[in-house]
Protein backbone atom coordinates (compact mmCIF):
# COMPACT_ATOMS: atom_id res chain seq x y z
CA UNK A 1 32.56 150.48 105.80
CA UNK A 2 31.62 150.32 109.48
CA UNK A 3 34.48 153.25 110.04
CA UNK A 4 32.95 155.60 107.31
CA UNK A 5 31.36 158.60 109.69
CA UNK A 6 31.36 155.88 112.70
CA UNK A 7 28.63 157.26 115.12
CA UNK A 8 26.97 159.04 112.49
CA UNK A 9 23.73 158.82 111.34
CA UNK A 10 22.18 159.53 108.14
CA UNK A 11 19.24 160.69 107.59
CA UNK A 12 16.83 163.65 105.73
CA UNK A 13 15.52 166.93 107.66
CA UNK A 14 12.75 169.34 105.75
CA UNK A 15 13.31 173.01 105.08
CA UNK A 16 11.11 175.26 103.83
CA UNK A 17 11.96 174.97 99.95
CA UNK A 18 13.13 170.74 99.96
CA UNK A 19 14.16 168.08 101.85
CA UNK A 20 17.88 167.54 102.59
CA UNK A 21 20.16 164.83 103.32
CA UNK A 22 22.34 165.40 106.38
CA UNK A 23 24.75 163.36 108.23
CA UNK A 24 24.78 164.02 112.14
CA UNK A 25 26.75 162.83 115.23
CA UNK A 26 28.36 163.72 118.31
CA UNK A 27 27.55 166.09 121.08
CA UNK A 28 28.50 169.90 122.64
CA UNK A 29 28.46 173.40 120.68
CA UNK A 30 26.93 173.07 117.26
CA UNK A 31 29.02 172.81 114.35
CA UNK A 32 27.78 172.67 110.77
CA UNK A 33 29.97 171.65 107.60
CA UNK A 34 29.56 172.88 104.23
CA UNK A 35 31.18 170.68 101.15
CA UNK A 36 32.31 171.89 97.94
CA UNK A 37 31.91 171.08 94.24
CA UNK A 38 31.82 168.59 93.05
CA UNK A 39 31.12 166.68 96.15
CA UNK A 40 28.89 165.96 98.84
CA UNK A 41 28.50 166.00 102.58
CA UNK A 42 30.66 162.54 102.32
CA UNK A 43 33.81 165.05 101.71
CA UNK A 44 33.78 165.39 105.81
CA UNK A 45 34.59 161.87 106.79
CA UNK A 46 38.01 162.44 107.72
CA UNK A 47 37.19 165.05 110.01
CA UNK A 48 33.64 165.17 111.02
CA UNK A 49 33.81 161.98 113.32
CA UNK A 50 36.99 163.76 115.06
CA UNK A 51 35.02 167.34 115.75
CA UNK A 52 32.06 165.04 116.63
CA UNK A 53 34.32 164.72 120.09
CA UNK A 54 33.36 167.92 121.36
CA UNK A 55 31.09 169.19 119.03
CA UNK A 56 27.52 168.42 117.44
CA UNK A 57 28.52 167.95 114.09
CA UNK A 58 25.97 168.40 111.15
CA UNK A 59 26.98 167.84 107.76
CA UNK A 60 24.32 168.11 105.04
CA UNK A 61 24.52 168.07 101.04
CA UNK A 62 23.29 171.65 99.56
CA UNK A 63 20.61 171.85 97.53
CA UNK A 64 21.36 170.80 94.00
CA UNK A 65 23.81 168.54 95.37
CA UNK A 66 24.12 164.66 96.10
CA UNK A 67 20.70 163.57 98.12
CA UNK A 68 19.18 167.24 98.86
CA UNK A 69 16.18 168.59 96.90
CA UNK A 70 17.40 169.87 93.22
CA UNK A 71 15.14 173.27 91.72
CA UNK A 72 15.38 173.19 87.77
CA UNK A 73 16.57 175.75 86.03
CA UNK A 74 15.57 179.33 85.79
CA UNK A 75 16.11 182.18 84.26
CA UNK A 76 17.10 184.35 87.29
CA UNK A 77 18.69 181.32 89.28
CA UNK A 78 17.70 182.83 92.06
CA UNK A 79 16.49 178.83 93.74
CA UNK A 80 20.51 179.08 93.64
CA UNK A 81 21.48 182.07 95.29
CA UNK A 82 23.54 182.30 97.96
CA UNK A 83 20.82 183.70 99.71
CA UNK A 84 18.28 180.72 99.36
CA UNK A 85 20.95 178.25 100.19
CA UNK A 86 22.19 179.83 103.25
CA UNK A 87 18.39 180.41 104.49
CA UNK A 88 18.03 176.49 103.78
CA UNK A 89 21.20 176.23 106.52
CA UNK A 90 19.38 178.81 108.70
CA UNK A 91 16.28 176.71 109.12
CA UNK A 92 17.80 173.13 109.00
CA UNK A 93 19.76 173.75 112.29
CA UNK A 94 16.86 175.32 114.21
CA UNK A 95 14.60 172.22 112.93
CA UNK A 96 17.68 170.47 114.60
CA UNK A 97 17.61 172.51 117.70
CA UNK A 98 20.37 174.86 117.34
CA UNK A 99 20.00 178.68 116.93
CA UNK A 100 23.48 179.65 116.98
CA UNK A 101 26.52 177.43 115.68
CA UNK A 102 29.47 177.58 113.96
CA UNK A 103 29.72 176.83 110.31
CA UNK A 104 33.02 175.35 108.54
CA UNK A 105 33.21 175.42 104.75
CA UNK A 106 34.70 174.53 101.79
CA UNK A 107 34.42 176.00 98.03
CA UNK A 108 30.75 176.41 97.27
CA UNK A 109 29.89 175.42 100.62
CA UNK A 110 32.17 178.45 101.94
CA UNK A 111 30.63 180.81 99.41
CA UNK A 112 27.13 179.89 100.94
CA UNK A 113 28.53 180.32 104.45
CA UNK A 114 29.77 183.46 103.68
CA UNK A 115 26.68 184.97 102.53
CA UNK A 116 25.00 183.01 105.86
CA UNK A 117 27.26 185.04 107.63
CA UNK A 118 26.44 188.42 106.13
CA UNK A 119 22.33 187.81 106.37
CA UNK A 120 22.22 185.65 109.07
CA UNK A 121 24.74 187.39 111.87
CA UNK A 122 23.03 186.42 115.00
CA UNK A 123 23.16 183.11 114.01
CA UNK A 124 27.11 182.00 113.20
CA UNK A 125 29.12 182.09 115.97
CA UNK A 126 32.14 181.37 114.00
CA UNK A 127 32.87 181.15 110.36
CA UNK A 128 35.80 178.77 108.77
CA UNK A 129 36.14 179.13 104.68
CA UNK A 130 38.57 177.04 103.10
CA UNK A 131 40.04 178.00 99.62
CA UNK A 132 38.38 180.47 98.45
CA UNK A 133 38.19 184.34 98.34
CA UNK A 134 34.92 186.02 98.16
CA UNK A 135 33.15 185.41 94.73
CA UNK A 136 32.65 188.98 94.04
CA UNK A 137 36.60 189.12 94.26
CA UNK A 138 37.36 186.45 91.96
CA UNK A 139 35.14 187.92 89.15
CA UNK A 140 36.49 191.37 89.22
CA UNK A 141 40.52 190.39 90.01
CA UNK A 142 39.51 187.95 86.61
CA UNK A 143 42.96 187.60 84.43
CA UNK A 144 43.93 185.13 81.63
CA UNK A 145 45.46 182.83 84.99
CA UNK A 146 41.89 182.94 86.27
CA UNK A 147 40.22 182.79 82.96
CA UNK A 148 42.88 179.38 82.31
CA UNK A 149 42.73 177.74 85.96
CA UNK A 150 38.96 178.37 87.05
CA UNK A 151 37.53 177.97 83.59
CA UNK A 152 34.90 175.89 85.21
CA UNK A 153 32.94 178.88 86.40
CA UNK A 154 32.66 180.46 83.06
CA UNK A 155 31.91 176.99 81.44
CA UNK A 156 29.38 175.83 83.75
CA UNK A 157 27.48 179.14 83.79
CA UNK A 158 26.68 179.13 80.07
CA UNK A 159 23.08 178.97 79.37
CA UNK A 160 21.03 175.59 80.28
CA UNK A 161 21.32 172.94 78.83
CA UNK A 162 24.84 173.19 76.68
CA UNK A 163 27.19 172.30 79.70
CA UNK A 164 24.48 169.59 81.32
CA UNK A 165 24.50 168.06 77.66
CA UNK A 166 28.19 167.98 77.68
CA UNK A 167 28.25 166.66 81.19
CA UNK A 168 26.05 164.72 81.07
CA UNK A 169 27.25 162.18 77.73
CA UNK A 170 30.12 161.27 79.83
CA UNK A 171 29.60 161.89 83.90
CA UNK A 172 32.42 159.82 84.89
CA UNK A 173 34.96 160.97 82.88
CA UNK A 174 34.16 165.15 83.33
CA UNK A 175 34.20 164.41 87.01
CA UNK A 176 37.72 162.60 86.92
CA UNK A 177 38.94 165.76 84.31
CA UNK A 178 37.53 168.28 86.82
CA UNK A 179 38.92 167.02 89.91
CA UNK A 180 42.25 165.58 88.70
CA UNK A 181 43.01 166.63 85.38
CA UNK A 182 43.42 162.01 84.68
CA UNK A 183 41.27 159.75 83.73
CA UNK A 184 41.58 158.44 87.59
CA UNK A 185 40.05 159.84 90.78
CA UNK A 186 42.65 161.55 93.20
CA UNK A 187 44.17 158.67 95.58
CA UNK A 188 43.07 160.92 98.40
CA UNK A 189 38.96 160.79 97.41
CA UNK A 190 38.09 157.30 100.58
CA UNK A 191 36.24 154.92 98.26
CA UNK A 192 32.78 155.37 100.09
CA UNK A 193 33.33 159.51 99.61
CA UNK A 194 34.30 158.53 95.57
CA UNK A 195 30.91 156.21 95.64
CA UNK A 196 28.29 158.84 96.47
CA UNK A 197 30.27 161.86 94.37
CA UNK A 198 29.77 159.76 91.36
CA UNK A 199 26.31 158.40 92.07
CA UNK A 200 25.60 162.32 92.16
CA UNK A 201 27.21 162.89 89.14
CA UNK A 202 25.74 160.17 87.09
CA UNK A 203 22.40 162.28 88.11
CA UNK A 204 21.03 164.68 85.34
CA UNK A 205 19.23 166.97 87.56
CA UNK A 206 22.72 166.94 89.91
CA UNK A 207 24.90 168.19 87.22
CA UNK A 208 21.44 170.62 86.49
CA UNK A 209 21.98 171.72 90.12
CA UNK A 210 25.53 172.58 89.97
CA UNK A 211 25.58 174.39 86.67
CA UNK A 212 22.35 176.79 88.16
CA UNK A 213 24.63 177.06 91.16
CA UNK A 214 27.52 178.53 88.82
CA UNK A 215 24.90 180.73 87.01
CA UNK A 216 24.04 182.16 89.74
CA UNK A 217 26.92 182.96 91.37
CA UNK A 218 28.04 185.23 88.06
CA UNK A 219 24.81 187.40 88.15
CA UNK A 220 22.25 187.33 91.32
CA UNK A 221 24.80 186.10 93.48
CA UNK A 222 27.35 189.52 92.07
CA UNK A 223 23.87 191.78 92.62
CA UNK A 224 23.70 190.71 96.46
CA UNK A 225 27.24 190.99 97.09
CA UNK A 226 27.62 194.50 95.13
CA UNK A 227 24.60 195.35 97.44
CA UNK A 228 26.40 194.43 100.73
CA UNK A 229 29.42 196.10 100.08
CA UNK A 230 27.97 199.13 99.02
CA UNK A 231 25.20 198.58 102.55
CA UNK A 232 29.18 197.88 104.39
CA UNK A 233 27.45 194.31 105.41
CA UNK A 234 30.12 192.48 106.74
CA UNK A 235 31.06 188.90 108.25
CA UNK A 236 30.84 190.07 112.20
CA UNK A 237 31.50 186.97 113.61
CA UNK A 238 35.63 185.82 113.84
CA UNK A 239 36.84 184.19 111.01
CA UNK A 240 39.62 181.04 109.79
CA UNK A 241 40.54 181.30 106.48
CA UNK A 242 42.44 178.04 105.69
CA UNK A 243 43.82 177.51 101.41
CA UNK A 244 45.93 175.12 100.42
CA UNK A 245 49.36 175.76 99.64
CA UNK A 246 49.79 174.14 96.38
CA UNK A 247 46.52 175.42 94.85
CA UNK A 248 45.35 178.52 92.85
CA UNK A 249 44.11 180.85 95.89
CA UNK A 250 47.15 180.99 98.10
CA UNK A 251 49.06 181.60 94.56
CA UNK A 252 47.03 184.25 93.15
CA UNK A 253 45.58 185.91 95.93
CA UNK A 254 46.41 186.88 99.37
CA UNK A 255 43.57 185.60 100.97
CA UNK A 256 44.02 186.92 105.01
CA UNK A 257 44.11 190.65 103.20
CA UNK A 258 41.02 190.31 100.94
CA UNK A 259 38.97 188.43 103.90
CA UNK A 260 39.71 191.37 106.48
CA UNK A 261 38.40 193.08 103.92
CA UNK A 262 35.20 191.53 104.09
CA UNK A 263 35.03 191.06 108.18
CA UNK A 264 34.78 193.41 111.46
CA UNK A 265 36.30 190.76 113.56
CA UNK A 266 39.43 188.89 113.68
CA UNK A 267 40.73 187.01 110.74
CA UNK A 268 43.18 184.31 111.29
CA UNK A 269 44.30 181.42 109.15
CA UNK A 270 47.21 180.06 107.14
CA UNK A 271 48.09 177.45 103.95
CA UNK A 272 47.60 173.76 104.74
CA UNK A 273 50.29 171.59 102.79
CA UNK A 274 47.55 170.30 99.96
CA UNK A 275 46.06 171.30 96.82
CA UNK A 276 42.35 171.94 96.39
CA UNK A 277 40.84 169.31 99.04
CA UNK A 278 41.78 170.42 101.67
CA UNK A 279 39.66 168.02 104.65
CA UNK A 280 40.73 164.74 102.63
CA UNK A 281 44.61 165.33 101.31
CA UNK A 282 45.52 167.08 104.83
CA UNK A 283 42.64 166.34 107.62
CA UNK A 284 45.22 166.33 110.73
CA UNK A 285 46.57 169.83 109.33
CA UNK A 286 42.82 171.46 108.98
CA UNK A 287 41.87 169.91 112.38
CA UNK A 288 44.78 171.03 114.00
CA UNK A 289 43.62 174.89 112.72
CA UNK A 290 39.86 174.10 113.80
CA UNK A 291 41.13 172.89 117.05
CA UNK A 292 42.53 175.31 117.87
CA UNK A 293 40.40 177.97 116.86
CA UNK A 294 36.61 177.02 117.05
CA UNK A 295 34.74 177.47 120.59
């Protein structure tokens, strides 16, 4: 549709491990947003083109997901770290030009920007995460609601290939189950956005990437983030911490406490009136909060 990211252009950008698939548009301060699982960059139309006012907006898929470059499995997972996908951030925006920016985030994509934050301080200017808590907190808070509501992360972190297999017979209808609990996509998922999740999806070494990503977020991903904490590595930069208000994190947790936990500078944020996505069910409410708060 000739609205979909109007003023955007796609296109692909080399880092030093893969190529990845980015959307970009706009001008002014630099501004890079992360999706979550299990989407793509496409999650952003709704609010990309309306930060693309004032900012330089760059929104790419990870690796592992949608169009970017997809590692096979290992046995460490490390080509899934945190670490390797934030470095893959680092050096896409200053092949784009831009040594320091701002990074807004959602679920894995905010779980990668944190950990871009901790290595990478000189870079981030500002950090946005949106529903989530720090990983290391959600394995070691773990109770039978947890276990119950986010038993995705122990499911897709069982060893390669069980949940690909599994995945994998039926694409369409895991990804419906896992984002809506139907047989139906949410009514808030834009048709285009719903187009390129699924063409993902219907991609064996996709559903590859995301399980590695899960993998390694129980076990290299817990060894970096024990490491930091015990090093006092923390998010230096000011932070928005956004959840939405009829979701698991703002229910469980509270998220403003564990996150200035986890940063020397300020920490502001709220719930947005939405479940789990946030930037397409409520994308005036999350603009109105990035606004308002990045530079």
């Amino acid at each position: 549709m000739p609205d979909f990211f109007k003023g955007f252009e796609l296109t692909t950008a080399r880092v030093g491990d893969g190529e990845l698939r980015l959307r970009r548009g706009g001008s002014g301060p630099p501004l890079l947003l992360l999706h979550g699982n299990p989407q793509t960059h496409a999650m952003w139309h709704a609010v990309a083109p309306v930060l693309a006012r004032d900012h330089t907006v760059v929104c790419p898929d990870l690796r592992g997901y949608g169009g970017s470059f997809k590692p096979g499995p290992t046995a460490d997972h490390a080509p899934y770290a945190k670490t390797a996908m934030a470095r893959d951030m680092v050096e896409l925006m200053a092949t784009l030009g831009h040594r320091r920016f701002s990074v807004v985030s959602h679920n894995r994509g905010a779980r990668v920007a944190h950990r871009l934050a901790i290595d990478h301080p000189a870079v981030v200017e500002s950090l946005t995460v949106m529903d989530i808590v720090p990983t290391i907190e959600h394995f070691e808070r773990a109770d039978m609601a947890f276990a119950l509501g986010y038993y995705h992360w122990f499911w897709f972190a069982q060893p390669h290939p069980f949940p690909e297999n599994l995945i994998n017979a039926a694409p369409e209808i895991w990804f419906h189950a896992h984002t809506s609990r139907e047989p139906k996509p949410p009514g808030f998922f834009r048709e285009e956005a719903m187009a390129d999740y699924l063409a993902a999806a219907r991609t064996p070494e996709a559903i590859g990437g995301m399980c590695e990503d899960y993998r390694a977020a129980a076990t290299i991903d817990l060894e970096h983030d024990r490491a930091s904490r015990a090093e006092r590595r923390q998010v230096e930069c000011p932070m928005l911490v956004l959840w939405g208000s009829k979701g698991h994190v703002g229910n469980w947790y509270d998220p403003l406490a564990i996150w200035r936990g986890y940063c020397s500078a300020e920490v502001t944020g709220g719930a947005v009136d939405s479940g789990h996505y946030l930037a397409e069910e409520a994308p005036e409410q999350v603009l109105t909060h990035l606004r308002a708060f990045l530079p």
